[in-house]
C-alpha atoms as a PDB file:
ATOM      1  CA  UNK A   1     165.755 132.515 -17.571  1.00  0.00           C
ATOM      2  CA  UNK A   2     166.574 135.400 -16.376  1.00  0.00           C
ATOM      3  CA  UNK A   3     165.571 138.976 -16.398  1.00  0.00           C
ATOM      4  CA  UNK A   4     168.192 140.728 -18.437  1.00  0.00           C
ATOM      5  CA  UNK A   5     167.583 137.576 -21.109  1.00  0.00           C
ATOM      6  CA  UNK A   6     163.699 138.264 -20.750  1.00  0.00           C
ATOM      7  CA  UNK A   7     164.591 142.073 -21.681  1.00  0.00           C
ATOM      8  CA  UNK A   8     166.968 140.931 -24.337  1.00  0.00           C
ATOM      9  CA  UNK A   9     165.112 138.022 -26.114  1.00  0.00           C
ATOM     10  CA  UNK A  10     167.779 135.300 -25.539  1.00  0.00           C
ATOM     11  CA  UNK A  11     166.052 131.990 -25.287  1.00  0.00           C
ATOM     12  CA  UNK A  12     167.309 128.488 -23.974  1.00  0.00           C
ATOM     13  CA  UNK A  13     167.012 125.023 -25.217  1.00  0.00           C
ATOM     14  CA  UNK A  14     165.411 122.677 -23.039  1.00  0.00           C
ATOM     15  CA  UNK A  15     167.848 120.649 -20.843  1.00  0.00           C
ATOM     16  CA  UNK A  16     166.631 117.202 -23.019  1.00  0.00           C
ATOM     17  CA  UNK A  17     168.302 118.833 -26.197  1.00  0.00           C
ATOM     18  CA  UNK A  18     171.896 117.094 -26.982  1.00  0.00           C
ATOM     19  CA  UNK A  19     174.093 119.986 -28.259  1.00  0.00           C
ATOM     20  CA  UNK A  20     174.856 119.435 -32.095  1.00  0.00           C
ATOM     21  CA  UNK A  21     178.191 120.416 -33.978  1.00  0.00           C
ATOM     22  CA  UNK A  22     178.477 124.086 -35.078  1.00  0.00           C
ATOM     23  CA  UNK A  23     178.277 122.791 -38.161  1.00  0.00           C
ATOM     24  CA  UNK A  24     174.842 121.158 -38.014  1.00  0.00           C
ATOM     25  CA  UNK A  25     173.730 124.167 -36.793  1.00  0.00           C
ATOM     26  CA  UNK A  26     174.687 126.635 -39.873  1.00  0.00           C
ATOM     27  CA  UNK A  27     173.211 124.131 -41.806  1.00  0.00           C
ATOM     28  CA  UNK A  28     170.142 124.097 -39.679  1.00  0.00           C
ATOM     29  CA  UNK A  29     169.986 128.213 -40.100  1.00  0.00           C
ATOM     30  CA  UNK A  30     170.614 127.897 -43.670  1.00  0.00           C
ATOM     31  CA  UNK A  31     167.645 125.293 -44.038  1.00  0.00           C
ATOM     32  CA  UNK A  32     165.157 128.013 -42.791  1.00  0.00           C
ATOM     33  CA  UNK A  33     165.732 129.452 -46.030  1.00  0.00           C
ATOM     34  CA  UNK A  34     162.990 128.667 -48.459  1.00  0.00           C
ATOM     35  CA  UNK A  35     162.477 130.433 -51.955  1.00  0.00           C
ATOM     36  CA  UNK A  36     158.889 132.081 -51.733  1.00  0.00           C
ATOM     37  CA  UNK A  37     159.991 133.285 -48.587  1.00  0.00           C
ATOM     38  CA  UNK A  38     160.391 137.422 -48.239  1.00  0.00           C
ATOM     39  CA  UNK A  39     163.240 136.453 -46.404  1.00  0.00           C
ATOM     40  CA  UNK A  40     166.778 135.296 -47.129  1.00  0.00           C
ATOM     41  CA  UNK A  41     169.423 133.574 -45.092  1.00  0.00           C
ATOM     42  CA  UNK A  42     172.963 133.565 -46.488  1.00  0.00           C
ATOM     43  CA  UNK A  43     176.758 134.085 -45.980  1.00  0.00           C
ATOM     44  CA  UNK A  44     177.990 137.242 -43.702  1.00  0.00           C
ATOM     45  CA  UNK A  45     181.406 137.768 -43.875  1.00  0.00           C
ATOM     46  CA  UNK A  46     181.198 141.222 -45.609  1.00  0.00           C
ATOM     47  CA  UNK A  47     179.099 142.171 -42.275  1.00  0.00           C
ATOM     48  CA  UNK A  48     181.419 140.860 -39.945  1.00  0.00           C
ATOM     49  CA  UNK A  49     179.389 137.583 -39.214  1.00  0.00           C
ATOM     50  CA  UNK A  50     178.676 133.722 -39.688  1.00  0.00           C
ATOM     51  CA  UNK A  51     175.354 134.423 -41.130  1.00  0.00           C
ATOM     52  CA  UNK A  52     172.848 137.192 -42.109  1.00  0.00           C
ATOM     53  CA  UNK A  53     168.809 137.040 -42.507  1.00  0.00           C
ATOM     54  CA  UNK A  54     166.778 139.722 -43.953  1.00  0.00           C
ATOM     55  CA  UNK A  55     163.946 140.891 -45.520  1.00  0.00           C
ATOM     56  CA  UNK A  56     164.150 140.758 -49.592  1.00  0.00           C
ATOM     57  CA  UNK A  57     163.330 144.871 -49.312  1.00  0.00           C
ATOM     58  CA  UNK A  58     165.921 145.234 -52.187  1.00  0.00           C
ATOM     59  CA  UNK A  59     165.226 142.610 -54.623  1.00  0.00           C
ATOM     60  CA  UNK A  60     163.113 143.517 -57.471  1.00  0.00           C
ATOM     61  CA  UNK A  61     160.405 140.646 -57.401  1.00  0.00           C
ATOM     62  CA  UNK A  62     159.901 141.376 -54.133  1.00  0.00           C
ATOM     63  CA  UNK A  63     159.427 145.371 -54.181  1.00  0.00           C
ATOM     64  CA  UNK A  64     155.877 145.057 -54.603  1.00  0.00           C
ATOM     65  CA  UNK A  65     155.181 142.957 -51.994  1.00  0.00           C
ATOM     66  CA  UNK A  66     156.862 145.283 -49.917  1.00  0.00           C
ATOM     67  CA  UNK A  67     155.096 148.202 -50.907  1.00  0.00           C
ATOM     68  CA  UNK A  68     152.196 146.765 -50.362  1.00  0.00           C
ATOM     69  CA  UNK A  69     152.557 145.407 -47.155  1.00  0.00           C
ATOM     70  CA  UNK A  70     152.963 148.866 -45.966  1.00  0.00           C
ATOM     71  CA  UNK A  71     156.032 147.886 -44.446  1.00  0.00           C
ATOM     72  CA  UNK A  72     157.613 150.923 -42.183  1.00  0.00           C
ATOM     73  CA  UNK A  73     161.073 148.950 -41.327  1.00  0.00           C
ATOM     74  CA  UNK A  74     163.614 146.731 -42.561  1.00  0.00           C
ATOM     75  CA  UNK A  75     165.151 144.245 -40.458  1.00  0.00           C
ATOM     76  CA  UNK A  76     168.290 142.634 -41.014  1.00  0.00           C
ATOM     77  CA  UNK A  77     169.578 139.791 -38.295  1.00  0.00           C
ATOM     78  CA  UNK A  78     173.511 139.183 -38.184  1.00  0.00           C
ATOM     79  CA  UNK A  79     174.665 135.716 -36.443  1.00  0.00           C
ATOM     80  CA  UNK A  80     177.875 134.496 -34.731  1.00  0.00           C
ATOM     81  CA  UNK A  81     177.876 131.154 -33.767  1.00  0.00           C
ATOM     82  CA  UNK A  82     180.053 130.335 -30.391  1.00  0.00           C
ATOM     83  CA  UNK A  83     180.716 126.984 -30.395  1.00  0.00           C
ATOM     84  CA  UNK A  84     182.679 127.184 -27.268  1.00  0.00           C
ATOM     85  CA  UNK A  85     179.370 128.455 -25.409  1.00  0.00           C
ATOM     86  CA  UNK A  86     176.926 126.699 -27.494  1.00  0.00           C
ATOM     87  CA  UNK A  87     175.162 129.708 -28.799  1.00  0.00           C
ATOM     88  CA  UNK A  88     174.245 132.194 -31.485  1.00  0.00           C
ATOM     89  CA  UNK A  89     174.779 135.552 -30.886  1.00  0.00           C
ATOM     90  CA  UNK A  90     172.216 137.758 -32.461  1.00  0.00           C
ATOM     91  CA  UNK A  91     172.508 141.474 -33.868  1.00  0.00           C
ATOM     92  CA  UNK A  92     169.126 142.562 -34.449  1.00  0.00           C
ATOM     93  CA  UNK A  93     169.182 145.848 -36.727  1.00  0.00           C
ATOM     94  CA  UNK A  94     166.172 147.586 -38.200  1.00  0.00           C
ATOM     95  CA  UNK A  95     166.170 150.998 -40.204  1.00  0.00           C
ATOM     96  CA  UNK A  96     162.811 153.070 -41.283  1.00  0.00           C
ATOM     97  CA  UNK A  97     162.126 153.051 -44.915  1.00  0.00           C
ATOM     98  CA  UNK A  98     159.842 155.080 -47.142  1.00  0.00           C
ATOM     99  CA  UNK A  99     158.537 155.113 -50.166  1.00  0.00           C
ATOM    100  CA  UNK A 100     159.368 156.888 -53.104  1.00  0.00           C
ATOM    101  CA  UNK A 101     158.849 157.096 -56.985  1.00  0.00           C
ATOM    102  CA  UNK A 102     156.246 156.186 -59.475  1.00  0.00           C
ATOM    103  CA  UNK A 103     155.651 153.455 -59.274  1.00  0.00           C
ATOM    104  CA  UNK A 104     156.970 152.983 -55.576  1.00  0.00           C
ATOM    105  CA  UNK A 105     160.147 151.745 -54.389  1.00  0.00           C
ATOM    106  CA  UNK A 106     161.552 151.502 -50.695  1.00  0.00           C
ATOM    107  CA  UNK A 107     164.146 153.523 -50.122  1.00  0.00           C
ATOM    108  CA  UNK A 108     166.005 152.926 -46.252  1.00  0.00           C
ATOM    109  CA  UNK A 109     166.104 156.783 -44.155  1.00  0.00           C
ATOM    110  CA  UNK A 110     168.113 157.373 -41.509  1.00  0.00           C
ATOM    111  CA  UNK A 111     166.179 156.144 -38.763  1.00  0.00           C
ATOM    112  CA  UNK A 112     168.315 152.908 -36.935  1.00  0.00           C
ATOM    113  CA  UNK A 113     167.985 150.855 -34.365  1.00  0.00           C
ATOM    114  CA  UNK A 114     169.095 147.671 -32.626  1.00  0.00           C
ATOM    115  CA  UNK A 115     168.042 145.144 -30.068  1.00  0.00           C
ATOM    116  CA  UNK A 116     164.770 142.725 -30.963  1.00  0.00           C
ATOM    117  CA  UNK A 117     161.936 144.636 -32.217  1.00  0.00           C
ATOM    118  CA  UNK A 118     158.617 143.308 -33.865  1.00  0.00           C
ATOM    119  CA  UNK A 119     157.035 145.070 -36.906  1.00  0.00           C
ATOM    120  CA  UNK A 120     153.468 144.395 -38.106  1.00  0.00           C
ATOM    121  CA  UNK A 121     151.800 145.510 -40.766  1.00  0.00           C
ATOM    122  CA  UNK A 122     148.062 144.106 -41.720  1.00  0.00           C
ATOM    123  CA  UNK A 123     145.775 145.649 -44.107  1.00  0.00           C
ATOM    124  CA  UNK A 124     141.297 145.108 -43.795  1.00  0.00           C
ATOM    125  CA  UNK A 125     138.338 145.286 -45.887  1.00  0.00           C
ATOM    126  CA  UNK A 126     135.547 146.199 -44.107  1.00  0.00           C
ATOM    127  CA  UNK A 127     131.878 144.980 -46.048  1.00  0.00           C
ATOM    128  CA  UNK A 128     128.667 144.442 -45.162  1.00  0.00           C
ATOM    129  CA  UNK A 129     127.880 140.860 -43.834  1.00  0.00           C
ATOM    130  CA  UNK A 130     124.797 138.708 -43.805  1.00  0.00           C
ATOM    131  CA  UNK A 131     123.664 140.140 -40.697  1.00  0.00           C
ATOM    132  CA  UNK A 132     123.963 143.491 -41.864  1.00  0.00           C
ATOM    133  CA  UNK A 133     126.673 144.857 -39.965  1.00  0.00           C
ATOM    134  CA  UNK A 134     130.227 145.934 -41.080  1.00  0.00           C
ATOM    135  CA  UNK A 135     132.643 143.199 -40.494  1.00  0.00           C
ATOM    136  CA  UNK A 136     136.556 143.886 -40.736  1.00  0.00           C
ATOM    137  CA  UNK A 137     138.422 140.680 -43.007  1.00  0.00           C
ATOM    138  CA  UNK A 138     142.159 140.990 -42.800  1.00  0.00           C
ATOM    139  CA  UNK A 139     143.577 140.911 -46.349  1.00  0.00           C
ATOM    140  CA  UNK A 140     147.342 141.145 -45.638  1.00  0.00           C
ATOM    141  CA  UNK A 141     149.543 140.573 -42.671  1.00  0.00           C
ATOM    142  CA  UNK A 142     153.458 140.800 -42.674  1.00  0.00           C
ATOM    143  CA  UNK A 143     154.960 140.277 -39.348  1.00  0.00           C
ATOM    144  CA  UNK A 144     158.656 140.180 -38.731  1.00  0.00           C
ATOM    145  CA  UNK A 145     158.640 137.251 -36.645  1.00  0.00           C
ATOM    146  CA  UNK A 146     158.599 135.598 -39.514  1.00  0.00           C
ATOM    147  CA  UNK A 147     161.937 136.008 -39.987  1.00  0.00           C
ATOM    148  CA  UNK A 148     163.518 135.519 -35.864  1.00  0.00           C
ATOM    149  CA  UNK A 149     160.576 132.766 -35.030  1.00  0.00           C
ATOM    150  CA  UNK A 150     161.925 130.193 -37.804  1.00  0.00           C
ATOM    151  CA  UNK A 151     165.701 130.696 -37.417  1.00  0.00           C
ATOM    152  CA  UNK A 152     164.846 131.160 -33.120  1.00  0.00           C
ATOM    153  CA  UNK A 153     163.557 126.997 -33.449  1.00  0.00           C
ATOM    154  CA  UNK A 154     166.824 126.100 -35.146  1.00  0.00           C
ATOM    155  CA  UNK A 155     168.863 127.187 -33.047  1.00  0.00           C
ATOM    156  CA  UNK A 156     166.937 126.069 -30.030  1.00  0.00           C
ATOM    157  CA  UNK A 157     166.134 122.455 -31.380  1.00  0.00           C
ATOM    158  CA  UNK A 158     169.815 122.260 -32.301  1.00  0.00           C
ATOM    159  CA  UNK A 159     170.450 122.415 -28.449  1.00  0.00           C
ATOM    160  CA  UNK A 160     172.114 125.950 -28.677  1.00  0.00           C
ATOM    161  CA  UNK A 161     170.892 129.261 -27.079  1.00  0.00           C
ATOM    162  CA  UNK A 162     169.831 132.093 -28.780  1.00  0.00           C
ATOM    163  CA  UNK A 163     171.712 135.016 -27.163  1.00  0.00           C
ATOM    164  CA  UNK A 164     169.989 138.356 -28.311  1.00  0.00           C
ATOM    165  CA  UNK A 165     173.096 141.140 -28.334  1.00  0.00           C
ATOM    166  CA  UNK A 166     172.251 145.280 -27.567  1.00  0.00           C
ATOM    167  CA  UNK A 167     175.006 146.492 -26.406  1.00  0.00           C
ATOM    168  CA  UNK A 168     179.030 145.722 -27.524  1.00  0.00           C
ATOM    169  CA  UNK A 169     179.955 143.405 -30.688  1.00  0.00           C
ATOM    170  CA  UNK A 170     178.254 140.551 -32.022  1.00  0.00           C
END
């Protein structure tokens, strides 16, 4: 690996790992998908891509959650898979949201930017323990690897790279 794909984020399979069909690997990125996830994977062709994953900021069962976790950006990850070279291409896009309104809603501001990123939010009670002494308990974590770790392994176990894009089109 190299440094620009170091800076970047793109990852290799191992050499062991037969190549599968591009097919097998949309299905494998679909698969990630799971329905108590805050995440969705699903169709991109109104964003100009094979696939899109992102946080379930705008859906209403999940606004709460959101709120909660204190969350200060929304990611959204656009995929083109390149048969021809064996990879996905990656678009990694986040934007700064707020919150706003009684009772609280994200709303996206203008703040953008691309490239990987990692967001984490985490939230602590601090008590008294046996001993006395104030002890810290984390009570909520949301970390946005849980959305590029998950859909990262598919790709890589399907053989493929996973070619983080800055710069120029997906």
């Amino acid at each position: 690996m190299g440094l620009f794909d170091k800076l970047t984020g793109t990852k290799h399979p191992d050499d062991e790992v037969a190549p599968r069909s591009a097919a097998e690997v949309h299905a494998a990125l679909l698969g990630v998908n799971q329905p108590d996830a805050p995440y969705v994977i699903r169709g991109g062709a109104a964003e100009e891509a094979d696939l899109v994953a992102e946080w379930r900021v705008a859906e209403p069962a999940w606004q709460a959650f959101f709120v909660a976790s204190q969350l200060t950006r929304a990611v959204r990850m656009r995929m083109r898979l390149v048969p021809e070279d064996q990879e996905v291409r990656v678009l990694e896009e986040s934007w700064e949201v707020t919150r706003v309104g009684n009772p609280p809603q994200l709303k996206v501001s203008g703040a953008y930017s691309r490239g990987p990123d990692r967001t984490v939010s985490s939230r602590y009670r601090v008590k008294r323990g046996d001993g006395g002494g104030l002890e810290a308990t984390e009570t909520f974590r949301f970390d946005s690897s849980e959305l590029r770790d998950p859909l990262q392994s598919a790709v890589l176990e399907s053989g493929w790279t996973w070619r983080s894009v800055i710069l120029g089109k997906l």
